[in-house]
Protein backbone atom coordinates (compact mmCIF):
# COMPACT_ATOMS: atom_id res chain seq x y z
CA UNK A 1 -1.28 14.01 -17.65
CA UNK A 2 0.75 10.77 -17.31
CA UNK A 3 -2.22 9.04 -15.76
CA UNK A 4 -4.53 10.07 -18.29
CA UNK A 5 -2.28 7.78 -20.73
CA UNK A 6 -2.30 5.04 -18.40
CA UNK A 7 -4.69 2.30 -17.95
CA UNK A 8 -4.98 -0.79 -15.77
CA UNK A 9 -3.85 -3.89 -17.47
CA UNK A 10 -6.05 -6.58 -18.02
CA UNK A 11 -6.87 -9.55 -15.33
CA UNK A 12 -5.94 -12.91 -14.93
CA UNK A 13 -6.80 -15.61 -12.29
CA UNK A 14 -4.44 -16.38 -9.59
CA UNK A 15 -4.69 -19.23 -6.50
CA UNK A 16 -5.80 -16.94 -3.60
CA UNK A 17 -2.41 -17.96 -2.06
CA UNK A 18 -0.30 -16.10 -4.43
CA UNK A 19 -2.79 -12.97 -4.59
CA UNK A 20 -0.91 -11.08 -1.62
CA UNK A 21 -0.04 -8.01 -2.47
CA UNK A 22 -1.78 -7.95 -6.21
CA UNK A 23 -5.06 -5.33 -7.14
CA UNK A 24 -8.24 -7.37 -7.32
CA UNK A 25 -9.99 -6.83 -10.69
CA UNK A 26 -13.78 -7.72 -9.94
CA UNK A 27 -16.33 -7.14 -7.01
CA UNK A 28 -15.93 -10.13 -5.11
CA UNK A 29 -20.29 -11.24 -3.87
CA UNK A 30 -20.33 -13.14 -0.77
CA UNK A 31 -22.12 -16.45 -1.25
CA UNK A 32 -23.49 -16.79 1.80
CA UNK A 33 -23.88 -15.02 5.30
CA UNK A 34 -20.81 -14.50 8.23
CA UNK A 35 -20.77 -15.39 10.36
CA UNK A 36 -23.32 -17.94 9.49
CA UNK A 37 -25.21 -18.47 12.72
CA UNK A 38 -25.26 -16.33 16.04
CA UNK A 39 -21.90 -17.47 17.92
CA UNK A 40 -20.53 -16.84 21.24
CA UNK A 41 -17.50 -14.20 21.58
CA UNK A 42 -16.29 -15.52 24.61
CA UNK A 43 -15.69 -18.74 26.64
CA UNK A 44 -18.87 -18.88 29.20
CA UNK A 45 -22.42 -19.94 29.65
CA UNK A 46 -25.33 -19.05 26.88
CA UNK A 47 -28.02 -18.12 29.33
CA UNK A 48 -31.29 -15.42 29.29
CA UNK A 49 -30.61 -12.60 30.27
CA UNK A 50 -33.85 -12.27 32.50
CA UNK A 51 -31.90 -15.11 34.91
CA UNK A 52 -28.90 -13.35 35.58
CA UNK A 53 -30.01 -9.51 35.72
CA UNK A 54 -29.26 -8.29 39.37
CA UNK A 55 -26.21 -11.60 39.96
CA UNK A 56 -23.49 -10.46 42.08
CA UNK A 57 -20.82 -11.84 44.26
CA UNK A 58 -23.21 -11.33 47.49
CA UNK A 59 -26.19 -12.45 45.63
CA UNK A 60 -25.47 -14.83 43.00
CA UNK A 61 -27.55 -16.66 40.78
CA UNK A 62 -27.42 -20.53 40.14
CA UNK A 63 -28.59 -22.23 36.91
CA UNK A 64 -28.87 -25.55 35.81
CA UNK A 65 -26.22 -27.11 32.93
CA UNK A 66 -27.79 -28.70 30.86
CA UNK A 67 -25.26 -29.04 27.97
CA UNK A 68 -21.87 -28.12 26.27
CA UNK A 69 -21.56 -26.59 22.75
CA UNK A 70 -17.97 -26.39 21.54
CA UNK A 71 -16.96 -24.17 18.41
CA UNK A 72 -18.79 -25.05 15.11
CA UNK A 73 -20.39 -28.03 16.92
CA UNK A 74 -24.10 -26.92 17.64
CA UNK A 75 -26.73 -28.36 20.05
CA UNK A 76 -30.48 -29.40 19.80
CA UNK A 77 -31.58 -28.07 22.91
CA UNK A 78 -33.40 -24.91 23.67
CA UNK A 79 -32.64 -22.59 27.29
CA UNK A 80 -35.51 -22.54 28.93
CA UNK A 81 -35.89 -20.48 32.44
CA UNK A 82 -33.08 -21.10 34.99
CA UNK A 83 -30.71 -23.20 32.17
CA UNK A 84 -27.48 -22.56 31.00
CA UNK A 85 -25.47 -24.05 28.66
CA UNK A 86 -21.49 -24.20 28.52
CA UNK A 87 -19.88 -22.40 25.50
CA UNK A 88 -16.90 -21.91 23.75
CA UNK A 89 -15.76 -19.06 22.04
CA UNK A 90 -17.43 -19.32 18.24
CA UNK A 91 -19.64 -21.90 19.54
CA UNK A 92 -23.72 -21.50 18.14
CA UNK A 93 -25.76 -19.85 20.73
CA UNK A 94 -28.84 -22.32 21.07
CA UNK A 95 -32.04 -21.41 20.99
CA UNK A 96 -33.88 -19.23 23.85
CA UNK A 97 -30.45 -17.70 25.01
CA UNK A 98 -29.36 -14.01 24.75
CA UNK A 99 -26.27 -13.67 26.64
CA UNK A 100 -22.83 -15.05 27.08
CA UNK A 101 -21.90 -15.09 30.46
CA UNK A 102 -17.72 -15.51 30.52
CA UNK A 103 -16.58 -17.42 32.77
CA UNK A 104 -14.42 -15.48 34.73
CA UNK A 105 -17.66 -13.89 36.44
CA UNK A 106 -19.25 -17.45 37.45
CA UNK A 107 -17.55 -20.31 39.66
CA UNK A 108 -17.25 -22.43 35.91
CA UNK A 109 -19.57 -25.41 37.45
CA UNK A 110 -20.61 -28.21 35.41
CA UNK A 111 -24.07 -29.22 36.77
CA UNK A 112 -24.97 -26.05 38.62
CA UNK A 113 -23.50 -22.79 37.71
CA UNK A 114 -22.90 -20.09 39.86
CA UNK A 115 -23.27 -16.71 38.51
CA UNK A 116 -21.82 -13.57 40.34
CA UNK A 117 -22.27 -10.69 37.66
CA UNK A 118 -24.57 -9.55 35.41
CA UNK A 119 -22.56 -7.33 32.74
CA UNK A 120 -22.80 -9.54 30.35
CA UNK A 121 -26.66 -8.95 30.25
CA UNK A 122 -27.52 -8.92 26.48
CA UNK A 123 -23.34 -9.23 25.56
CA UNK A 124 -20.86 -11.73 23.88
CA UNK A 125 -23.84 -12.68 21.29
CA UNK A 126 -22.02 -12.35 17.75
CA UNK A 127 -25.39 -12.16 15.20
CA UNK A 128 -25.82 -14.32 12.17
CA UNK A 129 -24.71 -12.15 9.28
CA UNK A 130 -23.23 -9.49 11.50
CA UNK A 131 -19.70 -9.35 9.18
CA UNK A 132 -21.20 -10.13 5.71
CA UNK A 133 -24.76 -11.28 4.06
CA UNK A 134 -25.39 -12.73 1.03
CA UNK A 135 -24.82 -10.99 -1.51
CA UNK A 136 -22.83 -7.90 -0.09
CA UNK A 137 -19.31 -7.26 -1.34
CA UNK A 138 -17.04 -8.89 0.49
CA UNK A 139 -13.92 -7.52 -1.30
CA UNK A 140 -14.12 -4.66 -3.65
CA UNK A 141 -12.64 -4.17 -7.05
CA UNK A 142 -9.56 -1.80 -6.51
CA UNK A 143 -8.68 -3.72 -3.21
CA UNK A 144 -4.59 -4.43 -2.67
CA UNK A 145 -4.79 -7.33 -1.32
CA UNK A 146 -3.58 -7.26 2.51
CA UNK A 147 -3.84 -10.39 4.93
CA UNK A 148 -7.34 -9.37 5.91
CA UNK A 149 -8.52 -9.28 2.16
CA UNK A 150 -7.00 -12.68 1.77
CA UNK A 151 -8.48 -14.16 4.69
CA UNK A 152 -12.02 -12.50 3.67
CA UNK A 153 -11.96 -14.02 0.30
CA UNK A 154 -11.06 -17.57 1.73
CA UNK A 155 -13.92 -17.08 4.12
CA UNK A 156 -16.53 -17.06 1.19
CA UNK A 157 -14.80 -19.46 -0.47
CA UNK A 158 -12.43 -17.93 -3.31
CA UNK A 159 -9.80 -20.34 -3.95
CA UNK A 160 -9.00 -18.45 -7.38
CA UNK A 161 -9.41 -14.51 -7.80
CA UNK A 162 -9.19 -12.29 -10.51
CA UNK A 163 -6.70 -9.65 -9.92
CA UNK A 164 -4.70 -6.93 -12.43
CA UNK A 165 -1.73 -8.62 -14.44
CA UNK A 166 1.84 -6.84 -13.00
CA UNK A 167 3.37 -4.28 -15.03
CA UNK A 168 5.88 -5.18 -16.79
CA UNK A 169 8.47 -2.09 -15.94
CA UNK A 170 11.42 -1.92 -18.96
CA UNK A 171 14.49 0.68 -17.41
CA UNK A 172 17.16 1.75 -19.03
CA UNK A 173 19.97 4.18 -18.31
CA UNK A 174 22.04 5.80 -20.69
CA UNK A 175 25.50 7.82 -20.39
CA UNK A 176 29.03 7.04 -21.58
CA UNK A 177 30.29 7.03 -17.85
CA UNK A 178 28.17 4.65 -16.65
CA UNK A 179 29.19 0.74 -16.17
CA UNK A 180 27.69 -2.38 -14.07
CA UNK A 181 28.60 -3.51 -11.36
CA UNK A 182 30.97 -6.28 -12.95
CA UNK A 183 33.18 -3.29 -14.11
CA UNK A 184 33.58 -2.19 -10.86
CA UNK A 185 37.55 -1.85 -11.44
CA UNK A 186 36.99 1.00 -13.98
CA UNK A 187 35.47 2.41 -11.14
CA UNK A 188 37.87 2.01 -8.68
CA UNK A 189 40.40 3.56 -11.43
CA UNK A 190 38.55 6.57 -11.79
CA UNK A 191 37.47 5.93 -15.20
CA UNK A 192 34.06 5.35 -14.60
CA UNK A 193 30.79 5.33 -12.22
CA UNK A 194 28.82 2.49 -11.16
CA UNK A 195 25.23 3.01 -12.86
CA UNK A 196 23.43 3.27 -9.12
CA UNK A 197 20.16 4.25 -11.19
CA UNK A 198 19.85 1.00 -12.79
CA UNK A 199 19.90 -0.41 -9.67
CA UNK A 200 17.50 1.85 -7.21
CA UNK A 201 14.80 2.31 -10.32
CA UNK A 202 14.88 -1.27 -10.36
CA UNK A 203 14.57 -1.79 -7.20
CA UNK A 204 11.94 0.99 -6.85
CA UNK A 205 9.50 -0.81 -9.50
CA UNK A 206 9.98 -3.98 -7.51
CA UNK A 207 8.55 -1.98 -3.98
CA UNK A 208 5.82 -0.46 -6.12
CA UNK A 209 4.53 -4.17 -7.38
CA UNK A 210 5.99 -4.50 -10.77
CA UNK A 211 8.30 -6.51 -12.60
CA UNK A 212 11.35 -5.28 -13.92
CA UNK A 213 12.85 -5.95 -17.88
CA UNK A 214 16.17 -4.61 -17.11
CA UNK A 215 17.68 -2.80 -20.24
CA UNK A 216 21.14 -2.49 -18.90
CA UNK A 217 23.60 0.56 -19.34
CA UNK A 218 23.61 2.19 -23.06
CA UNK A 219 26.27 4.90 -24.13
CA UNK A 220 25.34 8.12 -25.28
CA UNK A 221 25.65 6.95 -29.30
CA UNK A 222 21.67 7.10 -31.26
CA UNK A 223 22.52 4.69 -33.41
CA UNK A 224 23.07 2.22 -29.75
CA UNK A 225 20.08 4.13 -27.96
CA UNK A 226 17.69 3.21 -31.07
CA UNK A 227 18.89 -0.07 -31.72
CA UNK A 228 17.88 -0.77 -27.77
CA UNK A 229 14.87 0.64 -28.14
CA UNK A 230 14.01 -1.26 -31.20
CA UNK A 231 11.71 -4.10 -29.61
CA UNK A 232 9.89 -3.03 -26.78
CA UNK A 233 8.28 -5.88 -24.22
CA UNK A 234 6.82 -4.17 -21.44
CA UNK A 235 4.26 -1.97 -20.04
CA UNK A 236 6.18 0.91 -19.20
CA UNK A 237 9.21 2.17 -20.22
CA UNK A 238 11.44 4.12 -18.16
CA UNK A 239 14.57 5.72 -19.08
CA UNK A 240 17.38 7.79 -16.84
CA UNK A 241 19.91 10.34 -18.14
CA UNK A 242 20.22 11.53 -21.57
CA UNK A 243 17.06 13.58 -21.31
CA UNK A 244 18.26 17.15 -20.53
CA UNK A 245 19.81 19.90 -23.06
CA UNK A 246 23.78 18.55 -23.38
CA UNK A 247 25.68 18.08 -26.79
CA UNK A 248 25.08 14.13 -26.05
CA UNK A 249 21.61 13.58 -24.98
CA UNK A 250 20.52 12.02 -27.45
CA UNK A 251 17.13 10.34 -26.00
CA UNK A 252 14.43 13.03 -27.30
CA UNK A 253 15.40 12.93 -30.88
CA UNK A 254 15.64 8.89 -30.80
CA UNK A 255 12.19 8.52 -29.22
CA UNK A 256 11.07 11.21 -31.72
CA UNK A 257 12.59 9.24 -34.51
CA UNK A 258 11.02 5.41 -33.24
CA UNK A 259 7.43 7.24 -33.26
CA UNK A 260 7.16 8.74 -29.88
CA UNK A 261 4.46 10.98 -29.46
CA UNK A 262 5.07 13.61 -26.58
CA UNK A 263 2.96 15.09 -24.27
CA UNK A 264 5.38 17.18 -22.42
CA UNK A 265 8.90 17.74 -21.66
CA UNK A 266 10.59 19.14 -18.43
CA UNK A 267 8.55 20.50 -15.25
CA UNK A 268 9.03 22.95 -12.82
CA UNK A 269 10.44 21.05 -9.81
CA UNK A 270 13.75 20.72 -8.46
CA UNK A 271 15.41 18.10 -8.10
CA UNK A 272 14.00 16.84 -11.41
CA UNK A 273 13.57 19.27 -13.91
CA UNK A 274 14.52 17.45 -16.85
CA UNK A 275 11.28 14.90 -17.09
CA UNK A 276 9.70 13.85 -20.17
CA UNK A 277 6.68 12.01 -20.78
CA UNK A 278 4.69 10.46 -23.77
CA UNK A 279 3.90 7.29 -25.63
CA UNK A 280 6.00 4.99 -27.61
CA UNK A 281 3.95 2.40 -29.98
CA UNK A 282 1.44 2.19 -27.31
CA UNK A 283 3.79 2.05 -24.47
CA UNK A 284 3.68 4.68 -21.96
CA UNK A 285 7.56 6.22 -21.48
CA UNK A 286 9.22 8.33 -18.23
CA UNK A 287 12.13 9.70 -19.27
CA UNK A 288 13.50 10.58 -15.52
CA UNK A 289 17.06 12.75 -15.02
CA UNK A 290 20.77 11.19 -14.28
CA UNK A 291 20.85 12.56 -11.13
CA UNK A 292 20.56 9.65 -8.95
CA UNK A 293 18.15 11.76 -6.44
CA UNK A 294 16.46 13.44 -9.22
CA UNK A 295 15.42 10.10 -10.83
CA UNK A 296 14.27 8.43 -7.44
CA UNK A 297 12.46 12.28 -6.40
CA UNK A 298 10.92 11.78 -9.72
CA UNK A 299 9.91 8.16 -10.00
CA UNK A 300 7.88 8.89 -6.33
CA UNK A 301 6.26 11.60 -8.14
CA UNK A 302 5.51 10.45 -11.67
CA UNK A 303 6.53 6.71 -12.44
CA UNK A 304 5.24 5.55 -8.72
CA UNK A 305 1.58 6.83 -9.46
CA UNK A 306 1.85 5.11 -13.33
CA UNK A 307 2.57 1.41 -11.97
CA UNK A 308 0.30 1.62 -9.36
CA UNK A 309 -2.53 2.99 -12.20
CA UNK A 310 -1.63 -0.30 -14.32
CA UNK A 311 -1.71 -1.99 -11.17
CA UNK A 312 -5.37 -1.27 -11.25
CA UNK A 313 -5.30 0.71 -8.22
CA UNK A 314 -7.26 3.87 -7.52
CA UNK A 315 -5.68 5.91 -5.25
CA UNK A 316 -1.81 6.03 -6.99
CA UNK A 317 -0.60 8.57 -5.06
CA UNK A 318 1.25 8.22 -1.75
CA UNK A 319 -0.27 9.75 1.44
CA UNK A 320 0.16 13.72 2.29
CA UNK A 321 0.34 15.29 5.83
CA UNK A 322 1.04 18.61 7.40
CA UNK A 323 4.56 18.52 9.68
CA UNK A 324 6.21 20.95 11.80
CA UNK A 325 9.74 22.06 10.66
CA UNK A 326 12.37 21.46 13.21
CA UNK A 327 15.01 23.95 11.44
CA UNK A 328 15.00 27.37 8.64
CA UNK A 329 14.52 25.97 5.07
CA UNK A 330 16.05 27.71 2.61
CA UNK A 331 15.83 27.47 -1.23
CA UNK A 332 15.96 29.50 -4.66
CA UNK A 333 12.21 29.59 -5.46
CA UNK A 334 10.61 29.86 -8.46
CA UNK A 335 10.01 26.16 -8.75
CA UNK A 336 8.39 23.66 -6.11
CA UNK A 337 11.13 21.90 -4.35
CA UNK A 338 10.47 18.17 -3.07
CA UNK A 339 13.78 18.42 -0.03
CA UNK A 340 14.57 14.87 1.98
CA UNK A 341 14.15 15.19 5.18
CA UNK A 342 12.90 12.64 8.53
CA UNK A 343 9.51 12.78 10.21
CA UNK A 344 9.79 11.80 13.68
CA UNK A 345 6.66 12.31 16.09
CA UNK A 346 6.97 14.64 18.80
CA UNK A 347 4.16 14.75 21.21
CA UNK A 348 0.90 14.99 19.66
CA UNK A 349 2.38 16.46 16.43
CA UNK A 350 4.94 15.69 13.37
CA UNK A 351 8.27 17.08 12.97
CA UNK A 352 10.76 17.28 10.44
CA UNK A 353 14.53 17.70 10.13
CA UNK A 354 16.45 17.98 6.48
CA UNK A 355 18.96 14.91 6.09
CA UNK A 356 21.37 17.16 5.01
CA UNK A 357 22.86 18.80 1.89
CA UNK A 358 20.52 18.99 -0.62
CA UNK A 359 22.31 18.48 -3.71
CA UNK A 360 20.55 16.09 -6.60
CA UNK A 361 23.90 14.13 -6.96
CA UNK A 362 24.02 13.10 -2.74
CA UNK A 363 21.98 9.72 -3.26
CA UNK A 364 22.43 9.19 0.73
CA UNK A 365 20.31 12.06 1.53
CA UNK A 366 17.39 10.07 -0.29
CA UNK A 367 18.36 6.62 1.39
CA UNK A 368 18.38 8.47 4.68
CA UNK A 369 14.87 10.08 3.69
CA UNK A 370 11.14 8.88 4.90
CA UNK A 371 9.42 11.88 3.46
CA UNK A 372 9.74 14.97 0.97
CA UNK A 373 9.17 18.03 2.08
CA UNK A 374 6.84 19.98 -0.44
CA UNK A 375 7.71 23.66 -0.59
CA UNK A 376 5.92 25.81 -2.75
CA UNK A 377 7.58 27.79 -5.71
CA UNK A 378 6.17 31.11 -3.94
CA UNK A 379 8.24 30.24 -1.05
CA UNK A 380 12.38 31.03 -1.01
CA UNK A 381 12.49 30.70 2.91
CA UNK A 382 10.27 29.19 5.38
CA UNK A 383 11.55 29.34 9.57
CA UNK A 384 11.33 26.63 11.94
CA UNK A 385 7.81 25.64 13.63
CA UNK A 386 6.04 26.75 10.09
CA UNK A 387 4.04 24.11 8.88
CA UNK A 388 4.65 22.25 5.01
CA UNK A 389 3.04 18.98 3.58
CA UNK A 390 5.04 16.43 3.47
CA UNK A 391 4.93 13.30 0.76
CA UNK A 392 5.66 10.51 3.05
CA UNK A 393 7.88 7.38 1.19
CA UNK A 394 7.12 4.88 4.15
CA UNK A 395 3.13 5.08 3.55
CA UNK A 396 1.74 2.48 0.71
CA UNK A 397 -1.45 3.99 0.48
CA UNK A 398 -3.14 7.13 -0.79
CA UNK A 399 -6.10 9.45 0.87
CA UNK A 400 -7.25 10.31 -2.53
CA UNK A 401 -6.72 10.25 -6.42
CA UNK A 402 -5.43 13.82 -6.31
CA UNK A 403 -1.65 14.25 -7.05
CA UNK A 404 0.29 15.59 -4.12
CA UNK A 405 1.61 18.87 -4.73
């Protein structure tokens, strides 16, 4: 539902040096063929194959030099019967020659060559247009951009690319208890508690490729929650707290009375029951819980997927994969629980261990976390060495467009 409201923003063009990590937002058509003539894979001797079959260290073969070809430097000069001709690794194989003897199994002369093996009979030959030909797609539309996209595109000569404009990622947390970090003293006093939400959302949108309007810390009052909201600048907005049932959550009924248009409030998870979802004058909103491990449970499952869909991407969701529990887990069913827990790989299989007390106030239990364990709402109790899936928070990409549960 929140991806059907979400689209990928529009391109721009960006020097291919500062594309890392962006969504590329057209086919990219190689120009021309790669490599673009046959090359050597190895340091050795271009010779025919027919000369060297049946060379060994008893019975070796010897062939005449008649040249050197060094990498990208190529040489007018075909093999003919009982040549050879020195070569360097990405160096054009000259005419008449099949094979790339390396030079480990020869005795590296430079006027006659010995040859004392014939594996490389028909090897080490790297065909003209064996990586790309003109024409094909060398990068597809959708592609994150990884070192080996980069260096593909600078290969067919893309100094400029067109790739999906950032999100722009407003959050904002709300509650009267909640300060910055430059109040820290109130903190210390007991009066108040340091706003981590503002600070691991933030963060959170920063991992997932946006860019982050911080909104800063609003008390529970409508009047200060609408006059924040007034002037929106961003491509998602994301709020924390003030979205559940209590005398003083107030952000429902002030998105309600700026124009929001809802598609659905709360689901049946835990931690994170309190979500809410719609759009605001065109802008797509999250409204995630307080609880500092039921916002960051909820932002993997819901705001995650929504930047990444802006981002132009098509596979939003994180990766999926069956462990092996090390240890009971326990929990009060009816609703699907997401529960932090470590993967480690044991042998030729997974296994995972809880990180502790569950409760949606321990925020260590998520920093000590590389996965959530998905347990079904049909499940209250599941022993060790039963199998779950597991949503795993170190993997950046997705098997599919399907949503993980």
């Amino acid at each position: 539902m929140v991806l059907a409201d979400v689209s990928p923003l529009p391109a721009e063009v960006v020097r291919l040096s500062e594309a890392v990590g962006r969504v590329l937002a057209e086919d990219v058509v190689s120009p021309l063929q790669l490599p673009p003539w046959d090359n050597s894979s190895m340091d050795g001797y271009a010779v025919r194959a027919e000369d060297v079959r049946g060379a060994s260290r008893e019975r070796p073969k010897a062939l005449r030099v008649v040249g050197t070809v060094a990498a990208g430097v190529s040489i007018d000069r075909t093999v003919k019967t009982g040549e050879a001709i020195r070569i360097m690794t990405g160096g054009p194989v000259p005419r008449g020659a099949d094979s790339v003897v390396r030079v480990e199994d020869t005795d590296a002369g430079t006027e006659t060559v010995q040859i004392v093996a014939d594996r490389d009979c028909g090897r080490n030959v790297r065909p003209a247009g064996e990586d790309l030909v003109v024409g094909a797609i060398a990068v597809a539309r959708g592609a994150r951009l990884g070192p080996g996209h980069i260096g593909v595109l600078a290969s067919v000569g893309r100094a400029d690319v067109r790739v999906h404009r950032r999100a722009r990622v407003a959050v904002l947390a709300s509650g009267d208890e909640l300060v910055d970090l430059d109040r820290f003293d109130e903190v210390v006093a007991g009066r108040k508690i340091v706003s981590s939400n503002s600070y691991s959302v933030t963060a959170a949108v920063i991992e997932a490729g946006g860019i982050p309007v911080p909104l800063g810390v609003v008390k529970d009052d409508p009047a200060a929650l609408r006059h924040r909201l007034a002037e929106l600048d961003c491509d998602l907005l994301i709020t924390t707290g003030g979205v559940s049932v209590g005398a003083f959550d107030y952000t429902r009924p002030v998105l309600a009375e700026l124009g929001l248009v809802s598609r659905f409030w709360r689901v049946r998870i835990r931690p994170g029951g309190p979500v809410g979802f719609g759009v605001l004058r065109g802008v797509p909103w999250l409204g995630l819980p307080g609880n500092p491990v039921s916002t960051l449970v909820t932002f993997e499952l819901f705001a995650r997927p929504a930047i990444r869909r802006l981002h132009g991407l098509a596979t939003p969701f994180r990766r999926t994969t069956l462990v092996r529990l090390a240890e009971p887990v326990v929990t009060a069913g009816g609703l699907t629980h997401f529960l932090r827990a470590v993967v480690t790989k044991t042998a030729d299989e997974l296994t995972a261990t809880l990180t502790g007390p569950q409760g949606s106030g321990l925020l260590t239990s998520m920093a000590r976390a590389d996965a959530l364990l998905i347990v079904r709402s049909d499940r209250n109790r599941i022993e060790g060495g039963e199998t779950v899936r597991a949503l795993m928070l170190s993997d950046d990409g997705a098997s599919s467009s399907d949503p993980p549960a």
